[in-house]
C-alpha atoms as a PDB file:
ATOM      1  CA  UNK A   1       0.000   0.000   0.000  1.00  0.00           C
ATOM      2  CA  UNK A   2       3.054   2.389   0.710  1.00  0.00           C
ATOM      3  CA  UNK A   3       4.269   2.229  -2.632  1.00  0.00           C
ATOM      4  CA  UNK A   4       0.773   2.711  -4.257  1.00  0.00           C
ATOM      5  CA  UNK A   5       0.915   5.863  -2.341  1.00  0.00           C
ATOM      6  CA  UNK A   6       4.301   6.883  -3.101  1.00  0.00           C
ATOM      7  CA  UNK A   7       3.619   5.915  -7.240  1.00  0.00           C
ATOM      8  CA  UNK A   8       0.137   7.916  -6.676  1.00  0.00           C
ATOM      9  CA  UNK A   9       2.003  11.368  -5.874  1.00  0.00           C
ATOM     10  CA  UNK A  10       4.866  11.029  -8.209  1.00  0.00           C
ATOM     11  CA  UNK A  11       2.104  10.225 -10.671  1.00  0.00           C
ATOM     12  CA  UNK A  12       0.316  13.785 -10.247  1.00  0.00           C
ATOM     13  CA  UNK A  13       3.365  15.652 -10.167  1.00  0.00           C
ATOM     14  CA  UNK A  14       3.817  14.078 -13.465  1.00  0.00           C
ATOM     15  CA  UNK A  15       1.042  15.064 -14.910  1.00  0.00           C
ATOM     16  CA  UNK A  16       1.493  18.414 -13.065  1.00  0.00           C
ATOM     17  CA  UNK A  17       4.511  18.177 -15.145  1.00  0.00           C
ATOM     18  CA  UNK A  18       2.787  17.306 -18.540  1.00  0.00           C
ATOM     19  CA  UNK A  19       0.411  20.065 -18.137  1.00  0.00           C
ATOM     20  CA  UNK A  20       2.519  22.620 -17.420  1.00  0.00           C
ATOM     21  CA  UNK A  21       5.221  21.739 -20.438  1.00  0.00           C
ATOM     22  CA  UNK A  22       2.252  21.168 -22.629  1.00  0.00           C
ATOM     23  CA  UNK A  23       0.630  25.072 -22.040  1.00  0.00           C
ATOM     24  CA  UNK A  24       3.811  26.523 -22.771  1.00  0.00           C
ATOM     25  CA  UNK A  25       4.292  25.166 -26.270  1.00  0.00           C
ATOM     26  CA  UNK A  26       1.862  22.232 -28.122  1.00  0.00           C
ATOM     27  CA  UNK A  27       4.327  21.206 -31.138  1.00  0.00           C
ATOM     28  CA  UNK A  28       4.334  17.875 -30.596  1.00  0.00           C
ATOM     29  CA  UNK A  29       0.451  17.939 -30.534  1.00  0.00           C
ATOM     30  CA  UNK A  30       0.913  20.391 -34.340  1.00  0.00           C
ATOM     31  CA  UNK A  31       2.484  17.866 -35.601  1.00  0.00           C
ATOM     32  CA  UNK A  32       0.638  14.859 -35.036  1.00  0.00           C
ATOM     33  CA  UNK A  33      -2.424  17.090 -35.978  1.00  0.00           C
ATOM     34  CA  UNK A  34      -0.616  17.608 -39.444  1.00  0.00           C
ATOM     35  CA  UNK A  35      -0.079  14.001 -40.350  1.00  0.00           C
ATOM     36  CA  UNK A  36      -3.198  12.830 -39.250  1.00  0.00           C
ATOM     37  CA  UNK A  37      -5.681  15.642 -40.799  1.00  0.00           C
ATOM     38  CA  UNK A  38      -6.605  17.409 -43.703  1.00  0.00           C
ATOM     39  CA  UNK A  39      -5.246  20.431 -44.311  1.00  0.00           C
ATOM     40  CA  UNK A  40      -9.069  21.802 -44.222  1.00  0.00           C
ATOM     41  CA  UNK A  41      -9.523  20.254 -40.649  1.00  0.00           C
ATOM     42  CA  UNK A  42      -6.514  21.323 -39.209  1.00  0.00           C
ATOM     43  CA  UNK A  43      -6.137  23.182 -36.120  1.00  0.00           C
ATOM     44  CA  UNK A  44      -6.074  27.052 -36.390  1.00  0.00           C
ATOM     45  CA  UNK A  45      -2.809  28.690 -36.313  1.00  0.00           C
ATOM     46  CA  UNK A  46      -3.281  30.515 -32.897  1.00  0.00           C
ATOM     47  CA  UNK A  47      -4.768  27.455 -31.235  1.00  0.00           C
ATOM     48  CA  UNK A  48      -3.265  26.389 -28.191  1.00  0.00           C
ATOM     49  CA  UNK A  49      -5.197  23.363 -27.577  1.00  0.00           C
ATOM     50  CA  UNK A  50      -2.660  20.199 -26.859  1.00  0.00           C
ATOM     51  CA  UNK A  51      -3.143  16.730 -25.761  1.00  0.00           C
ATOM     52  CA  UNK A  52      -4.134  17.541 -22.317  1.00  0.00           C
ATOM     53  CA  UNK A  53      -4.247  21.373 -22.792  1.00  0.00           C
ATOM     54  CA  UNK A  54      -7.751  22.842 -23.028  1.00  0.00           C
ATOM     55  CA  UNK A  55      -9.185  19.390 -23.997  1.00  0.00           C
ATOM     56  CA  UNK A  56     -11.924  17.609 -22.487  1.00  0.00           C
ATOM     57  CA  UNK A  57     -12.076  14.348 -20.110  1.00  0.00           C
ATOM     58  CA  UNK A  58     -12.092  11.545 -22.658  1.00  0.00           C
ATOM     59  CA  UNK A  59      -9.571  12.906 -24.997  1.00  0.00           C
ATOM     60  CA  UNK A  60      -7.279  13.509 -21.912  1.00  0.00           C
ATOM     61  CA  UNK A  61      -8.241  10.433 -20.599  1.00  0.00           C
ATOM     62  CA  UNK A  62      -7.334   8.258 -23.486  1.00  0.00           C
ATOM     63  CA  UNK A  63      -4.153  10.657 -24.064  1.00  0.00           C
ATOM     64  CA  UNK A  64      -2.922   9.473 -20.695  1.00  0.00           C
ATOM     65  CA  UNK A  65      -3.929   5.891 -20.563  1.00  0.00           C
ATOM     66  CA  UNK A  66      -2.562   5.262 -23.666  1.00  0.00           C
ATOM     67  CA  UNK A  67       0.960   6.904 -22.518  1.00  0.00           C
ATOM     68  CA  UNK A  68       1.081   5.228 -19.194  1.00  0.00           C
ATOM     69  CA  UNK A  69       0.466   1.481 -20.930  1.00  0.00           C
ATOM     70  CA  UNK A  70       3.261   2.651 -23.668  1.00  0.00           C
ATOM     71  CA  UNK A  71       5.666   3.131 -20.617  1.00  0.00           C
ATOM     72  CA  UNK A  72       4.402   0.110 -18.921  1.00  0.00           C
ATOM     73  CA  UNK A  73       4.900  -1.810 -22.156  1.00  0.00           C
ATOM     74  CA  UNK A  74       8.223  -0.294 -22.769  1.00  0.00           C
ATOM     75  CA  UNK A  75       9.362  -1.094 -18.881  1.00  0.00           C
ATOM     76  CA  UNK A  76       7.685  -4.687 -18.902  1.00  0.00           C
ATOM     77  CA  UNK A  77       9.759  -5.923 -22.264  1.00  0.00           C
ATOM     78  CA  UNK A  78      13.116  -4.283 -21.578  1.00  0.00           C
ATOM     79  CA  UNK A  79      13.713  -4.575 -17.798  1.00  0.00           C
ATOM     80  CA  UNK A  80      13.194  -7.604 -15.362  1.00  0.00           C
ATOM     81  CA  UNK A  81      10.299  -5.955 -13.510  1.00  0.00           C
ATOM     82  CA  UNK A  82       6.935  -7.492 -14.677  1.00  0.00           C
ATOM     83  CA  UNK A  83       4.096  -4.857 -14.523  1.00  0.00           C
ATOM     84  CA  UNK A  84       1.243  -6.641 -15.728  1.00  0.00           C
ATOM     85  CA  UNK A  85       2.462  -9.846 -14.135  1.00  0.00           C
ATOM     86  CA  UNK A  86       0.749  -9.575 -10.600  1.00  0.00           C
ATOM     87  CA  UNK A  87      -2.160  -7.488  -9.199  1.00  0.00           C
ATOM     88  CA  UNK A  88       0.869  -5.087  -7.466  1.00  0.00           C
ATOM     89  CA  UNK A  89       1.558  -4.391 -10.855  1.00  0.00           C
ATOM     90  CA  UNK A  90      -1.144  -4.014 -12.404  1.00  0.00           C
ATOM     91  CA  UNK A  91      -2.716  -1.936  -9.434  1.00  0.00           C
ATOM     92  CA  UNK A  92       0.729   0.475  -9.350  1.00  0.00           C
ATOM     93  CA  UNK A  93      -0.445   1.072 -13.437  1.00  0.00           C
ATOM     94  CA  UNK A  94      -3.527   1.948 -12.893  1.00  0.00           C
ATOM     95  CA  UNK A  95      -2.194   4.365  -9.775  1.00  0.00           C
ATOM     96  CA  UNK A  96      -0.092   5.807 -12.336  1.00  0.00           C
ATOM     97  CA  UNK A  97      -2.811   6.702 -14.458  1.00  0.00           C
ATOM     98  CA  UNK A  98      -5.269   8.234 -12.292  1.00  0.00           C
ATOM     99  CA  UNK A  99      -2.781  10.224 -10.462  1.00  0.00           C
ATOM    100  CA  UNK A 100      -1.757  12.419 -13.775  1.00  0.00           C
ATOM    101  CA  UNK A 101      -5.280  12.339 -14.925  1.00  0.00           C
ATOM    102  CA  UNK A 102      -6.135  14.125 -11.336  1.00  0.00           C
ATOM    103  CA  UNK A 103      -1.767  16.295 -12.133  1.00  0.00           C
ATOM    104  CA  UNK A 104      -3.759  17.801 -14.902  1.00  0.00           C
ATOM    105  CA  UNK A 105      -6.668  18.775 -13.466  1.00  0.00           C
ATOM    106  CA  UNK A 106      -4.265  20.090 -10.280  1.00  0.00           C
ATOM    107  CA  UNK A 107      -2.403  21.464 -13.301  1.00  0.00           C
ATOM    108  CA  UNK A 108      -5.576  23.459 -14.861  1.00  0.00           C
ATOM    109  CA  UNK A 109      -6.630  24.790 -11.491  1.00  0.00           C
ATOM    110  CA  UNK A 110      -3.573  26.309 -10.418  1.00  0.00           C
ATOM    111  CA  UNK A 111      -2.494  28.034 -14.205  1.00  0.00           C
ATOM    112  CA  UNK A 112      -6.089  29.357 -14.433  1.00  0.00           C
ATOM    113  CA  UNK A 113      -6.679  30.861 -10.960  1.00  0.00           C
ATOM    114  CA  UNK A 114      -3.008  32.402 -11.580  1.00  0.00           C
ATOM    115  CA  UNK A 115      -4.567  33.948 -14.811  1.00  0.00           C
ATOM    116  CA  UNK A 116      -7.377  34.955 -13.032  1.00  0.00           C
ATOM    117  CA  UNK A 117      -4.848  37.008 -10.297  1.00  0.00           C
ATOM    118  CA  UNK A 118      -2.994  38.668 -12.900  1.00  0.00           C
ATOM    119  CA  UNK A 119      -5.990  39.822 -14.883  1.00  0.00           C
ATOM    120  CA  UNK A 120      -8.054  40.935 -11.352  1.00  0.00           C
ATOM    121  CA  UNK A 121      -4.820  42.406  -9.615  1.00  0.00           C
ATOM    122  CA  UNK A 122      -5.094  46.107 -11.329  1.00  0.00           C
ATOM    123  CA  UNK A 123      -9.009  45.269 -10.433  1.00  0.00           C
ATOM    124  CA  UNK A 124      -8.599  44.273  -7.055  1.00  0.00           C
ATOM    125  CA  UNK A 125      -6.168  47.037  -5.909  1.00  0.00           C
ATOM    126  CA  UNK A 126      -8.843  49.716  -6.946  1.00  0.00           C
ATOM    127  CA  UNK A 127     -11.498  48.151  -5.080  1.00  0.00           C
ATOM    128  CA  UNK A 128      -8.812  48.016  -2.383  1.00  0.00           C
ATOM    129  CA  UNK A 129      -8.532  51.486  -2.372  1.00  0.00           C
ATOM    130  CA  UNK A 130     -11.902  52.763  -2.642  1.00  0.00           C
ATOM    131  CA  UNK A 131     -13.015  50.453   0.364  1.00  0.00           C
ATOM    132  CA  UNK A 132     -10.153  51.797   2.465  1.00  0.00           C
ATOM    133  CA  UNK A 133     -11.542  55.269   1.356  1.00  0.00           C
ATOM    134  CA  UNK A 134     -15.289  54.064   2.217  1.00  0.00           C
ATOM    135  CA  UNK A 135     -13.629  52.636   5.647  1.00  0.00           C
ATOM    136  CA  UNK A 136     -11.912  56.088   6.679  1.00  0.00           C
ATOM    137  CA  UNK A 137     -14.949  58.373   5.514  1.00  0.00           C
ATOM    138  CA  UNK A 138     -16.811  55.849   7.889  1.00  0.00           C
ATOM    139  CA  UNK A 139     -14.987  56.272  10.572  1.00  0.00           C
ATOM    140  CA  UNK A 140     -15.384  60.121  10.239  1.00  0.00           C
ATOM    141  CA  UNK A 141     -18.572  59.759  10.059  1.00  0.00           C
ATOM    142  CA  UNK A 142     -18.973  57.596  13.044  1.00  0.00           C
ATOM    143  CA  UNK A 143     -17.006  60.213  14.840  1.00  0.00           C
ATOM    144  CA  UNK A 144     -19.035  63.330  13.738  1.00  0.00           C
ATOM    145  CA  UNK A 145     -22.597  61.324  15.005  1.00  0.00           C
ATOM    146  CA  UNK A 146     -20.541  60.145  18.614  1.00  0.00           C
ATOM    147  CA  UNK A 147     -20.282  64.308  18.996  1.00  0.00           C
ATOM    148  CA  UNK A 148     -23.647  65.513  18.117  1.00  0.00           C
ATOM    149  CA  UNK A 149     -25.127  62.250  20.324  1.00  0.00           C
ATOM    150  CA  UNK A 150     -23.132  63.843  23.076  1.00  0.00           C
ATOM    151  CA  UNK A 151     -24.369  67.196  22.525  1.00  0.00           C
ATOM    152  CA  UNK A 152     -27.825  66.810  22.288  1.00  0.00           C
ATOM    153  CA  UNK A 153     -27.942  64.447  25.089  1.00  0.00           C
ATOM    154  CA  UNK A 154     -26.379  67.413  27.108  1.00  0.00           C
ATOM    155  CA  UNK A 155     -29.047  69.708  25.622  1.00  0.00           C
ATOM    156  CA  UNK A 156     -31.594  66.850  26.872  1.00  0.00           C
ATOM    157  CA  UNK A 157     -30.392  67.008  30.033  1.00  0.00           C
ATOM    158  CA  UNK A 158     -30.877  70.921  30.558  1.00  0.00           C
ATOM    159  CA  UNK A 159     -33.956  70.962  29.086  1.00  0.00           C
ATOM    160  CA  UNK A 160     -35.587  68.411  31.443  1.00  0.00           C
ATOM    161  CA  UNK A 161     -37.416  69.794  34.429  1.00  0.00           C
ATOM    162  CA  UNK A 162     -35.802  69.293  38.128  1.00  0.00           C
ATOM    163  CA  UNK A 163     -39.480  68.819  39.268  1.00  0.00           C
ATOM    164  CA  UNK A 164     -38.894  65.202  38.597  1.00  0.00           C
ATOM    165  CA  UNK A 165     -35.346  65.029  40.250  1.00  0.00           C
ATOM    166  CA  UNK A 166     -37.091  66.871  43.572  1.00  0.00           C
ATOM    167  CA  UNK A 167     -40.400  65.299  43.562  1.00  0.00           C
ATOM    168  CA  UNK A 168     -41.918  63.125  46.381  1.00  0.00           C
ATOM    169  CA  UNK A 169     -42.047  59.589  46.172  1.00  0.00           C
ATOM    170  CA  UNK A 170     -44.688  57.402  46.027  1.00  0.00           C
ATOM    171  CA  UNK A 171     -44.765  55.873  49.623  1.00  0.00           C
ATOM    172  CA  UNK A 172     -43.883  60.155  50.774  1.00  0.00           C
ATOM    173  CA  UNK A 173     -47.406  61.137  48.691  1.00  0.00           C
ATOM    174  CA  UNK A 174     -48.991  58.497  50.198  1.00  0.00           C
ATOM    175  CA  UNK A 175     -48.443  59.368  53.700  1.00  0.00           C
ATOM    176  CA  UNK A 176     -48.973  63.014  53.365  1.00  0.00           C
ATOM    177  CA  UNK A 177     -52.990  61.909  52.080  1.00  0.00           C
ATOM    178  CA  UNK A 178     -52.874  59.797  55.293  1.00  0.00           C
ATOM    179  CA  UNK A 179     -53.549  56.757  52.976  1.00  0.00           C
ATOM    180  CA  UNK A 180     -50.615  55.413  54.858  1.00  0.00           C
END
């Protein structure tokens, strides 16, 4: 199990890997497009699309099957170790495979959200601004109402009568009617 793990994460930075060197250039991907396709259904100049690169799940799926059982093929007929000759094997393959299917996608998230930064960062440092501009005109604000609260509650306080400060209390009232 420690070595399906270990084959696992080498596997997705792999197909970190493949991603990556595949969205700088796709020439290999050109090519192959060339021999196999018309001129008429060829890819468009400025395309960037690759084998993994901007594709969907089954073409990327296939794309990296089909390269992990040429390397197991290649590994099984000219070295001693047998890949598809037990279920360690065979299970350390398939391993392989999922892990840069899931390198890609790892791949995709982290190149895109990095676009995303670069394209938001003039963005974002304008709305950065104008909420620290919002947050000090705010605070002004909140000190201008703390002052006028203070001064009308002093005008409150002179205005009310001292009737009510020197006035009898209820039992006192009571006992000057004799009801007490």
């Amino acid at each position: 199990m420690g070595a399906d793990i270990i084959i696992f994460i080498i596997a997705i930075l792999f197909g970190i890997f493949l991603y990556w060197r595949e969205s700088n250039g796709n020439g290999m991907y050109r090519f192959v497009n060339k021999l196999v396709n018309s001129k008429e259904l060829q890819m468009a100049a400025d395309s960037k699309k690759g084998f993994i690169y901007q594709q969907a799940f089954l073409p990327r799926l296939i794309f990296v099957v089909t390269v992990v059982l040429i390397a197991a093929l290649i590994v099984e007929f000219f070295t001693p170790i047998s890949i598809f000759g037990s279920y360690l094997g065979i299970s350390a393959f398939a391993s392989f495979a999922a892990g840069t299917l899931i390198g890609t996608y790892v791949a995709n998230l982290v190149l895109r959200s990095g676009q995303v930064l670069e394209e938001q960062s003039e963005s974002l440092e304008g709305k950065f601004d104008n909420a620290v501009e919002k947050g000090k005109d705010f605070i002004e604000d909140l000190k201008s109402r703390d002052v006028k609260a203070v001064e009308e509650a002093k005008e409150e306080i002179k205005a009310e009568p001292k009737s009510k400060v020197e006035e009898k209390s209820a039992r006192d009232r009571l006992k000057d009617k004799g009801l007490m």
